[in-house]
C-alpha atoms as a PDB file:
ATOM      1  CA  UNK A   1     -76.693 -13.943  55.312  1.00  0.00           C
ATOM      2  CA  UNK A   2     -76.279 -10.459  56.021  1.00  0.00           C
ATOM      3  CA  UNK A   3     -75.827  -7.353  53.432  1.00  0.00           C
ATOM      4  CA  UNK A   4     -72.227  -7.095  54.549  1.00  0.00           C
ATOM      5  CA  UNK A   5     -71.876 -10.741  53.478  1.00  0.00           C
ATOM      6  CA  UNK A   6     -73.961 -11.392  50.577  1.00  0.00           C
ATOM      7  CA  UNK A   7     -71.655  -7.953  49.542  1.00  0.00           C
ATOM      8  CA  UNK A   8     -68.157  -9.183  50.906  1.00  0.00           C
ATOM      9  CA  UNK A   9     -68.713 -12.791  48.822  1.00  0.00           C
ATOM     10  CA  UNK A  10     -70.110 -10.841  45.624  1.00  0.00           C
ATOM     11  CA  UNK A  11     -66.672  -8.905  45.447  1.00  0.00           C
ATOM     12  CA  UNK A  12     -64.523 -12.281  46.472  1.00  0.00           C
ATOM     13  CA  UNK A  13     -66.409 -14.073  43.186  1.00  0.00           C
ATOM     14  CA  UNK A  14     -65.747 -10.893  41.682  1.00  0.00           C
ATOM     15  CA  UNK A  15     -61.858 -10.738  42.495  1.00  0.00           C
ATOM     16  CA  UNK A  16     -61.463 -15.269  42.037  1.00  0.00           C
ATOM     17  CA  UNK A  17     -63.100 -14.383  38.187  1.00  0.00           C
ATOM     18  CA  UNK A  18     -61.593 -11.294  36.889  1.00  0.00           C
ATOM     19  CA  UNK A  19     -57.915 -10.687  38.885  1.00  0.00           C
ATOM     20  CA  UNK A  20     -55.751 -12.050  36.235  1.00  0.00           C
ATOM     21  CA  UNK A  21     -53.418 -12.832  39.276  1.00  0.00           C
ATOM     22  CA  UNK A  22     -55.682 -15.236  41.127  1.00  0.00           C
ATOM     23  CA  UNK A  23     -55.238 -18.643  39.939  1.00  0.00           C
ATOM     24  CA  UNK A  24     -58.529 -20.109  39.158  1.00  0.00           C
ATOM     25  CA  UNK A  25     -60.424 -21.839  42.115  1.00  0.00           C
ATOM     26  CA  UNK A  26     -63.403 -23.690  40.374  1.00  0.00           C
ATOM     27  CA  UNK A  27     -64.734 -25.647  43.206  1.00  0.00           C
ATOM     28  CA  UNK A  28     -64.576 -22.410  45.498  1.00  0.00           C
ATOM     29  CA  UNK A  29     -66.191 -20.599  43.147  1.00  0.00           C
ATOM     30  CA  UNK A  30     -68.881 -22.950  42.685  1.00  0.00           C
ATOM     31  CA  UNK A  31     -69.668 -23.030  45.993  1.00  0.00           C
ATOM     32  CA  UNK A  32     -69.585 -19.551  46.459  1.00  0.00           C
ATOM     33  CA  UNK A  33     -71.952 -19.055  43.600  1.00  0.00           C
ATOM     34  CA  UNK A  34     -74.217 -21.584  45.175  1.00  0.00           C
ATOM     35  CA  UNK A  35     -74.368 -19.898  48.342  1.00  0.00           C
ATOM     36  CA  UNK A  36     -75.022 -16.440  46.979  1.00  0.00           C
ATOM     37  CA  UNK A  37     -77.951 -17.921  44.657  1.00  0.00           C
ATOM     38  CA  UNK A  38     -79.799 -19.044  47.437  1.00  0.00           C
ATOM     39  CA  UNK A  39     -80.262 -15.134  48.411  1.00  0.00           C
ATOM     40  CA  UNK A  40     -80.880 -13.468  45.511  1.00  0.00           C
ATOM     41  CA  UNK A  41     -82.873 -14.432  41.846  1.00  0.00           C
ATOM     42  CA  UNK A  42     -82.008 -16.038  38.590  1.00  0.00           C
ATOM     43  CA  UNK A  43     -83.035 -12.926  36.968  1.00  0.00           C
ATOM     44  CA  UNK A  44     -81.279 -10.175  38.881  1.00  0.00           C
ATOM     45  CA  UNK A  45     -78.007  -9.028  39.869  1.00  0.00           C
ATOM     46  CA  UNK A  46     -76.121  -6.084  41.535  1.00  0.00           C
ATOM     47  CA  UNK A  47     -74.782  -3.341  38.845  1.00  0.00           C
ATOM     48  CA  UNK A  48     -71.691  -2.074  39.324  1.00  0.00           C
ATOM     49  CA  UNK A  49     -73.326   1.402  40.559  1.00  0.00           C
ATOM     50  CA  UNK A  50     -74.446  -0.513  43.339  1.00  0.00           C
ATOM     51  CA  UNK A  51     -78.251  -0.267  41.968  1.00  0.00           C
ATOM     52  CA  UNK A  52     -80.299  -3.564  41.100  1.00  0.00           C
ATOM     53  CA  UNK A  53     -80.758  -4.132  37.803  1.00  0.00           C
ATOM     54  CA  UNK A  54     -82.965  -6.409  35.898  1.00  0.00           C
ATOM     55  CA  UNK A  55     -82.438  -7.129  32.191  1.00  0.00           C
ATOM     56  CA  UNK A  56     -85.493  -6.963  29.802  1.00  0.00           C
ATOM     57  CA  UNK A  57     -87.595 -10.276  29.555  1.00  0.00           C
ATOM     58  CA  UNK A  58     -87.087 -11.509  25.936  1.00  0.00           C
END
C-alpha cells in the first residue's frame, strides 16, 4: 500500500468514525482497520499535524 493509500483510508476511518452524518459501518470499518494495521504499529499513529507520534511507554 502506497502513502497516498495508507493516507486516503486513514481519513475514510476518520470520516466512517467521527461525521455524525455517516451511519455507522462496523464491518467496513473493521476491515479497514485491519488493513491499515498491517502497515503501520500497535504503538504509533499519525497526529493530526501530519507528524508521527508515539505516546510514552508506561
Amino acid at each position: 500500500m502506497t502513502d497516498t493509500e495508507y493516507n486516503r483510508k486513514l481519513d475514510e476511518l476518520d470520516r466512517l468514525l467521527n461525521d455524525p452524518t455517516v451511519p455507522m459501518q462496523p464491518a467496513r470499518i473493521w476491515d479497514m482497520l485491519a488493513e491499515v494495521a498491517e502497515r503501520g504499529s500497535v504503538n504509533s499513529f499519525p497526529h493530526q499535524s501530519g507528524t508521527l507520534y508515539s505516546p510514552p511507554a508506561r
